[in-house]
N, C-alpha and C. Protein backbone atom coordinates (compact mmCIF):
# COMPACT_ATOMS: atom_id res chain seq x y z
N UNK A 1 18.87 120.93 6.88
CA UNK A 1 18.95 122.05 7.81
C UNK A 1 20.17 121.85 8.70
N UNK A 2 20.92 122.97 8.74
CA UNK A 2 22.16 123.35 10.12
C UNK A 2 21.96 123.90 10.68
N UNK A 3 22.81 123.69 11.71
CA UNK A 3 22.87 125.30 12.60
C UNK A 3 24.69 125.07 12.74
N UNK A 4 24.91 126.49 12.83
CA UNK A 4 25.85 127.08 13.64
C UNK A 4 26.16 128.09 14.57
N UNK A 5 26.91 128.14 15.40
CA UNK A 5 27.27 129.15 16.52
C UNK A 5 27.59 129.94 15.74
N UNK A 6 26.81 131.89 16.20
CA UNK A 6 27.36 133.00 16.09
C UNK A 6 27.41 133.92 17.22
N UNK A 7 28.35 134.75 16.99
CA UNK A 7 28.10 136.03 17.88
C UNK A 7 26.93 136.93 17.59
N UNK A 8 26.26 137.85 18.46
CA UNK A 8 25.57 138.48 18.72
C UNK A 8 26.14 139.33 17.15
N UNK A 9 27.12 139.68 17.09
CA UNK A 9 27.77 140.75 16.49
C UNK A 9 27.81 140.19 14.95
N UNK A 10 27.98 138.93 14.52
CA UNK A 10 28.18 138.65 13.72
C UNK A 10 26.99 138.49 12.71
N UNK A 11 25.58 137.83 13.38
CA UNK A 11 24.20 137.80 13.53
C UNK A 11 23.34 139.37 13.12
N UNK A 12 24.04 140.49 13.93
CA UNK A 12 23.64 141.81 13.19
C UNK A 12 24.31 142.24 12.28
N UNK A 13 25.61 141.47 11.83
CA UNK A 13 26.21 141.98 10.49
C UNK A 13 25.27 141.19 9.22
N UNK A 14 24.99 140.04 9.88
CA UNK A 14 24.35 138.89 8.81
C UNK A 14 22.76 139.50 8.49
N UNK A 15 22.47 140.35 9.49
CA UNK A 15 21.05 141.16 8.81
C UNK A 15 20.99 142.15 7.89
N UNK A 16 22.13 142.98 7.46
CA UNK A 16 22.61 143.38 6.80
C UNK A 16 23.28 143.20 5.59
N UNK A 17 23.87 141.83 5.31
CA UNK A 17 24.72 141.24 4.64
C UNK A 17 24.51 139.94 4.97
N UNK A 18 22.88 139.08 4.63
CA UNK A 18 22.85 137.06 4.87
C UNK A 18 23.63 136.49 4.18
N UNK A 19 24.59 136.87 3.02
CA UNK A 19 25.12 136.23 2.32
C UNK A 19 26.22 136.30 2.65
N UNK A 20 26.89 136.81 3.74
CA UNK A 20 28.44 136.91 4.24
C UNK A 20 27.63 136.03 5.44
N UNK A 21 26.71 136.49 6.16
CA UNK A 21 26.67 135.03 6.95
C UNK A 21 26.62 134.13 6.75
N UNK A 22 26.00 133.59 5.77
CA UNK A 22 25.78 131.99 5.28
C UNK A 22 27.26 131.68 4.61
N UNK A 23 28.40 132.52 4.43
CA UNK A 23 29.57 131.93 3.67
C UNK A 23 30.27 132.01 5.10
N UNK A 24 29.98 132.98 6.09
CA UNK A 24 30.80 133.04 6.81
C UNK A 24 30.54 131.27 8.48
N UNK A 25 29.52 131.06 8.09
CA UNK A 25 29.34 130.35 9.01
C UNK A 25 29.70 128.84 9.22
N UNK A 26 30.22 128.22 10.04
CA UNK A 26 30.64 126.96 10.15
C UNK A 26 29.80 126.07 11.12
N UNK A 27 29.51 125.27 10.26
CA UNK A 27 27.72 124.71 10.95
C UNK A 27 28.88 123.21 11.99
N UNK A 28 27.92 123.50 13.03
CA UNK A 28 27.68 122.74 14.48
C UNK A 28 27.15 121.81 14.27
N UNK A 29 25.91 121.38 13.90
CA UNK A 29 24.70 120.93 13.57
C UNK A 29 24.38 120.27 12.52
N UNK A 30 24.28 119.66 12.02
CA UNK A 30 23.42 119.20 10.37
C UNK A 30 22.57 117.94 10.85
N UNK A 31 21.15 118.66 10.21
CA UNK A 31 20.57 117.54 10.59
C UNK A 31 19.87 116.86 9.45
N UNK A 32 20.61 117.51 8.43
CA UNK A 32 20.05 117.43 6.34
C UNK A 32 19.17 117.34 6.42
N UNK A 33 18.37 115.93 5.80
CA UNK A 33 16.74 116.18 5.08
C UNK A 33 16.15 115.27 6.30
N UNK A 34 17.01 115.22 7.45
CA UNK A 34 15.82 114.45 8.61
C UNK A 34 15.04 115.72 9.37
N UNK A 35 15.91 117.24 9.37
CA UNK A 35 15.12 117.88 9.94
C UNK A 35 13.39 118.36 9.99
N UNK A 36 13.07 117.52 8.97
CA UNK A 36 11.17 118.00 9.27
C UNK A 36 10.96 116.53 10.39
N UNK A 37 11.44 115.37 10.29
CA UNK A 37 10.58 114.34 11.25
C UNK A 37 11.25 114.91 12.71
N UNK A 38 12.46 115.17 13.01
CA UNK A 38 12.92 115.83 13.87
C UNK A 38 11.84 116.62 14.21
N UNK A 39 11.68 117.91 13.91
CA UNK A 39 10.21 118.63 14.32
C UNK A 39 8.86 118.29 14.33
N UNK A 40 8.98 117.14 13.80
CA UNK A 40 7.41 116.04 14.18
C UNK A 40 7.76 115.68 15.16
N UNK A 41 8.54 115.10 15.84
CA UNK A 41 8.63 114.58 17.02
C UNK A 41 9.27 115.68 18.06
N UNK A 42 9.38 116.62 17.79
CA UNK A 42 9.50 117.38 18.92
C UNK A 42 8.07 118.58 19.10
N UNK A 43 7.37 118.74 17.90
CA UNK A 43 6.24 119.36 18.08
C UNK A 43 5.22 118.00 18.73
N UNK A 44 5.14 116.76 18.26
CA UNK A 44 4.52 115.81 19.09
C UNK A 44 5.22 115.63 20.66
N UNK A 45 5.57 115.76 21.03
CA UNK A 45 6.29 115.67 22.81
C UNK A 45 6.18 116.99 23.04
N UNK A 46 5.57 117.94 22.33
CA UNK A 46 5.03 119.49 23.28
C UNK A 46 6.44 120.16 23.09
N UNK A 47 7.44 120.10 22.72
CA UNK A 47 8.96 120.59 23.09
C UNK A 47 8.83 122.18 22.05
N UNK A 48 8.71 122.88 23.25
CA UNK A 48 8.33 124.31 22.00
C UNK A 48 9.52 125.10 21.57
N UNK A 49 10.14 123.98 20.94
CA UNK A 49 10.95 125.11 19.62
C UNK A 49 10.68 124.55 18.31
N UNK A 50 10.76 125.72 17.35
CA UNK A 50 10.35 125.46 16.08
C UNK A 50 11.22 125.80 15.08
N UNK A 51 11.98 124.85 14.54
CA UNK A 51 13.55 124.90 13.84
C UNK A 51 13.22 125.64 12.60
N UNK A 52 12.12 125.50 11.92
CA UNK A 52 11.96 127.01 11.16
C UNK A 52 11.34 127.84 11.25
N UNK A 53 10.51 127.86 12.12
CA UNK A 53 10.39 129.33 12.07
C UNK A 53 10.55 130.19 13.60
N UNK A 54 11.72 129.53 14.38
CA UNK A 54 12.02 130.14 15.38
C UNK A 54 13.02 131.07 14.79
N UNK A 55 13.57 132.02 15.16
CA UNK A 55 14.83 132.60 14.92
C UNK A 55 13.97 133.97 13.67
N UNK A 56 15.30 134.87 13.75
CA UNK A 56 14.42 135.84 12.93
C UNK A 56 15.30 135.98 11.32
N UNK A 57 13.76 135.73 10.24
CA UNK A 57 14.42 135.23 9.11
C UNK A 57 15.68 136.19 8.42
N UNK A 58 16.68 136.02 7.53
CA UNK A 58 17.64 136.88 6.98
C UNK A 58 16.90 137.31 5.89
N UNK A 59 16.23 136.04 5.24
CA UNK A 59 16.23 136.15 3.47
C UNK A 59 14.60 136.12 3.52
N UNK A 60 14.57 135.88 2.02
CA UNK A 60 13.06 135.98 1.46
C UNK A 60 12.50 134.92 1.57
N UNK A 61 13.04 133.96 1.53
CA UNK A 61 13.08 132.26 1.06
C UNK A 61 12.93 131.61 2.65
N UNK A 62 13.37 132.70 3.69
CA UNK A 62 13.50 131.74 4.95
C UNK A 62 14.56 130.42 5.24
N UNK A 63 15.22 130.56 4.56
CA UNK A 63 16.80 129.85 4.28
C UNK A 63 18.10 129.96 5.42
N UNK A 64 17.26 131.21 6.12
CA UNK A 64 18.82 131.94 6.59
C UNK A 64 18.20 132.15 7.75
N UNK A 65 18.44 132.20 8.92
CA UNK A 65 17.90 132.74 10.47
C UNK A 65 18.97 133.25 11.67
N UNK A 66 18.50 134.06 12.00
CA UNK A 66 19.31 134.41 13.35
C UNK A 66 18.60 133.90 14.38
N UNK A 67 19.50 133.34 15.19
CA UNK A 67 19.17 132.86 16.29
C UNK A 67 20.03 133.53 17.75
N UNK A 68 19.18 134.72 18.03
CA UNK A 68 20.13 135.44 19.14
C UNK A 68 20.20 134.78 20.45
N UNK A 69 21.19 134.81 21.38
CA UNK A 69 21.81 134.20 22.41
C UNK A 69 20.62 133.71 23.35
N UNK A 70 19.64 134.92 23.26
CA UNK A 70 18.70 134.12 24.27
C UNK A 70 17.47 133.73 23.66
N UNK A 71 17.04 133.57 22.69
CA UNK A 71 16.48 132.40 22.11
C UNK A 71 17.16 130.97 21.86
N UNK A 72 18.84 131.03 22.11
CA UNK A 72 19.33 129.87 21.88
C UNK A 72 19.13 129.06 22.90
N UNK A 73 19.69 129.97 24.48
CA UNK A 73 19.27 129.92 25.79
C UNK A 73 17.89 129.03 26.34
N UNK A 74 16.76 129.59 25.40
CA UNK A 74 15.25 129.05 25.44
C UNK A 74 15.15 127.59 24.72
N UNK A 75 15.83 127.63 23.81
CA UNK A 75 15.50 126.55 23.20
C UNK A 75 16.87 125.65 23.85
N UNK A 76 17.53 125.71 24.51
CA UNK A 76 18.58 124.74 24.99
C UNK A 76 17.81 124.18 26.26
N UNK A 77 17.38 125.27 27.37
CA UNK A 77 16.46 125.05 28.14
C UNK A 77 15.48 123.97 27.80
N UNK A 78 14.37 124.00 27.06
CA UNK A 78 13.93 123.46 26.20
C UNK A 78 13.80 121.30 25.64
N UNK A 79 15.25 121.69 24.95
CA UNK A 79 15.49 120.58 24.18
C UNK A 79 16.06 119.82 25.29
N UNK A 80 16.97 120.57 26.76
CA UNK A 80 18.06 119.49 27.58
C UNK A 80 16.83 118.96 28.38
N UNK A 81 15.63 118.46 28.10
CA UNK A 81 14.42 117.82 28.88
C UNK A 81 13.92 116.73 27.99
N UNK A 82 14.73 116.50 26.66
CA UNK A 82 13.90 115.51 26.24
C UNK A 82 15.12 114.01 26.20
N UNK A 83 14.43 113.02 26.22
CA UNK A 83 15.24 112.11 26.14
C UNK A 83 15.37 111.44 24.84
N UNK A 84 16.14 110.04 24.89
CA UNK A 84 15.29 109.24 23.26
C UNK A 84 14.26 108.64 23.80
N UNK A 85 13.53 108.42 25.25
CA UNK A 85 12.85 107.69 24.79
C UNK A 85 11.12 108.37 24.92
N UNK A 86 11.34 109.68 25.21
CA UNK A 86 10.55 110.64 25.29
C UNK A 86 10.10 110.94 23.84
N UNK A 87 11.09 111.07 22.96
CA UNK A 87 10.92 111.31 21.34
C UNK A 87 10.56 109.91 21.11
N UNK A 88 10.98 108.74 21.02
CA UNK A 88 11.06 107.20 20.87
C UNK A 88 9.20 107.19 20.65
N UNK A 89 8.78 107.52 21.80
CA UNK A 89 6.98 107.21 21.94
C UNK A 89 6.34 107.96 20.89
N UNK A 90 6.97 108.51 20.04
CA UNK A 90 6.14 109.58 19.28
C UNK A 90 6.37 109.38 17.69
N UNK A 91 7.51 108.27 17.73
CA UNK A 91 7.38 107.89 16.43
C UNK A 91 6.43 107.01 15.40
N UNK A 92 5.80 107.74 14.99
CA UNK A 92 4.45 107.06 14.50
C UNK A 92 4.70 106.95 12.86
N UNK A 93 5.03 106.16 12.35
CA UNK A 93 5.37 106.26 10.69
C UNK A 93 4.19 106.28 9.82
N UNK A 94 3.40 105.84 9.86
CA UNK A 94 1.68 106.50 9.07
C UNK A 94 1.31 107.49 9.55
N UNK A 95 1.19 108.29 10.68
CA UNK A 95 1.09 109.07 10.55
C UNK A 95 2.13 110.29 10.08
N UNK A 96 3.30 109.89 10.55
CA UNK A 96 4.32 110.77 9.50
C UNK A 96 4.38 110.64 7.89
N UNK A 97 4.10 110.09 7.69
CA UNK A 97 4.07 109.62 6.02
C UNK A 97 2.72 110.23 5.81
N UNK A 98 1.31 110.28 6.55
CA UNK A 98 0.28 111.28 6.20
C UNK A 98 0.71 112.35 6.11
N UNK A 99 1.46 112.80 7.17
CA UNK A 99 1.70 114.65 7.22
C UNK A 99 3.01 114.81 5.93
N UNK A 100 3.59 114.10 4.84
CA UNK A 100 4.44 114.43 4.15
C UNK A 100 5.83 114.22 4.83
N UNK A 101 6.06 113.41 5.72
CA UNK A 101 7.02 113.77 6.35
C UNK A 101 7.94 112.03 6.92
N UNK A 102 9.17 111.84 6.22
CA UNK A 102 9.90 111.12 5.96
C UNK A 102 9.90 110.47 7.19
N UNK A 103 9.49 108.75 7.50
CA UNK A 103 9.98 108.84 8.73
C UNK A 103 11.18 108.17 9.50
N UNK A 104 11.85 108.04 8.51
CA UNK A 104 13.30 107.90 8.40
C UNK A 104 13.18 106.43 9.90
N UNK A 105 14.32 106.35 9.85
CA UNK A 105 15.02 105.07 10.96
C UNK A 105 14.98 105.98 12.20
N UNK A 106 14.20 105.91 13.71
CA UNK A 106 14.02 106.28 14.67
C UNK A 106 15.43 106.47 15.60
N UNK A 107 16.05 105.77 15.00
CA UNK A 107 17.71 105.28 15.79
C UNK A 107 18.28 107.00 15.45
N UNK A 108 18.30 106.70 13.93
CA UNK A 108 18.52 108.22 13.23
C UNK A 108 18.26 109.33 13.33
N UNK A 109 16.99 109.47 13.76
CA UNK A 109 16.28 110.93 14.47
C UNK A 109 16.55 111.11 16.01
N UNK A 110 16.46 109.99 16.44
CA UNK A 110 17.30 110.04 17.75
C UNK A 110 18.64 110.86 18.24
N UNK A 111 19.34 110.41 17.22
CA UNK A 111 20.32 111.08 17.28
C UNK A 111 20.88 112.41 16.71
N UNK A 112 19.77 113.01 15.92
CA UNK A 112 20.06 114.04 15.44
C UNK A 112 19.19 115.00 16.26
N UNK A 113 18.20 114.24 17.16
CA UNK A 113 17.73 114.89 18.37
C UNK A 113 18.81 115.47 18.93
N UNK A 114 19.60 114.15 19.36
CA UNK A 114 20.71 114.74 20.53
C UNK A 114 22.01 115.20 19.68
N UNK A 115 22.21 115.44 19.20
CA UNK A 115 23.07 116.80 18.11
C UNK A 115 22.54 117.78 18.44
N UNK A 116 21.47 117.55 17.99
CA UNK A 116 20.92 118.94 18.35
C UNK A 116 20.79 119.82 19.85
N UNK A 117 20.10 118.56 20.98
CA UNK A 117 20.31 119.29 22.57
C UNK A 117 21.64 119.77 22.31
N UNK A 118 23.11 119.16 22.42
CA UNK A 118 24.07 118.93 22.68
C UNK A 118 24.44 120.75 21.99
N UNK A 119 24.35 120.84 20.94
CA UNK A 119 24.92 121.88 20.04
C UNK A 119 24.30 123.25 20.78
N UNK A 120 22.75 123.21 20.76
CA UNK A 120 21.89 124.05 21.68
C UNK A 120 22.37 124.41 23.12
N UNK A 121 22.84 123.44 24.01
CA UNK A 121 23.34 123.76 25.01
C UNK A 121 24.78 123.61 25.20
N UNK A 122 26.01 123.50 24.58
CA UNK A 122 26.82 124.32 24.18
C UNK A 122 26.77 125.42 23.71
N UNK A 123 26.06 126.12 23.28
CA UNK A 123 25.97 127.28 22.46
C UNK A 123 25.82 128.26 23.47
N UNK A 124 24.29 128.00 24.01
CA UNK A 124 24.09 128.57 25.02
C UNK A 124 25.16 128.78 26.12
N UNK A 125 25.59 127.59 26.68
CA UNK A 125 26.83 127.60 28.27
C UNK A 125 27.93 128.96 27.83
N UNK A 126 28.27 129.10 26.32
CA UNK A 126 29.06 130.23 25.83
C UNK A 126 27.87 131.57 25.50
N UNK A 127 27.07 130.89 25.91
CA UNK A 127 26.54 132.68 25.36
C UNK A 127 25.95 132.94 24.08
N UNK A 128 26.44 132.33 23.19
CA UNK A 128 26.34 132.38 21.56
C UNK A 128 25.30 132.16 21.25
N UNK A 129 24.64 132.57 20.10
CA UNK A 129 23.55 132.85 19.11
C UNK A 129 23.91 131.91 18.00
N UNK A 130 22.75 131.38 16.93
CA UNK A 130 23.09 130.58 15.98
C UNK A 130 22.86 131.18 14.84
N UNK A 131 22.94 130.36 14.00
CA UNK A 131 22.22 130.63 12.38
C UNK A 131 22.01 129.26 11.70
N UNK A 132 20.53 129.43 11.76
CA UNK A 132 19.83 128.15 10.80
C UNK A 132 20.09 128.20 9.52
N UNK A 133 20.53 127.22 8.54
CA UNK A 133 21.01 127.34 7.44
C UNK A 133 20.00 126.22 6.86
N UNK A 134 18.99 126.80 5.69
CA UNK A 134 18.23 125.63 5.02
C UNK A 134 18.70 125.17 3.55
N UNK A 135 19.10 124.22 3.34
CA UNK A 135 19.43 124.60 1.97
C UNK A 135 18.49 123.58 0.65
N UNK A 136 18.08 124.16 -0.25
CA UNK A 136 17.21 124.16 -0.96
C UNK A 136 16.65 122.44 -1.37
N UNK A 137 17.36 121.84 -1.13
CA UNK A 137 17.25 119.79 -1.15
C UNK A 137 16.62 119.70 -0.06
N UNK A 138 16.65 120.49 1.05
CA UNK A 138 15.98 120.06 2.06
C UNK A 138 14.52 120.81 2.06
């Protein structure tokens, strides 16, 4: 999973045309195949954004998302409250490995935590809207 910064404008062309958004977009973000423990540990610390199914889908598959300026806003709000060691307490590897869900090196999710605040609230300070990009390995 990515994200990248869009315009408002670019985001309603991409509802129209997801496949000029997804060629047109230059991802901010990649958080590849760590993004599901990423959302284990941010749905475990209460942090209410939900990297798929926040944003409103393009495609059929749910592959493609708009993320308009002030949902980016919400979720920057959001994510600039968590720390590593706020996520750190929540890494539980049996139970991630029950729920299907990789639980990769904590150092690693850590930091694709903070990619992620970082990208989220840049995005936001400009105003900008994203687009979640899933791609099918993940």
């Amino acid at each position: 999973m990515a994200f990248a910064e869009a315009t408002s404008m670019e985001l309603d062309h991409g509802v129209v045309d997801p496949e000029w958004l997804r060629g047109a977009a230059r991802v901010g973000c990649d958080l590849g195949t760590r993004w599901d423990a990423v959302q284990f540990l941010l749905d475990a610390a209460g942090v209410p954004v939900d990297l798929r199914v926040d944003g409103d889908p393009l495609d059929p598959g749910q592959t493609l998302a708009a993320w308009y300026p002030e949902l980016v806003a919400e979720a920057a709000a959001a994510l600039s409250g968590v720390t590593p060691e706020s996520i750190a307490r929540h890494h539980d590897p049996a139970r991630m490995a029950e729920e299907g869900v990789d639980p990769a090196d904590p150092v690693a999710i850590a930091a694709c935590v903070h990619a992620l605040t970082r990208f989220f609230v840049a995005a936001a300070e400009r105003g900008a809207g994203a687009v979640m990009l899933l791609r099918p390995e993940e």
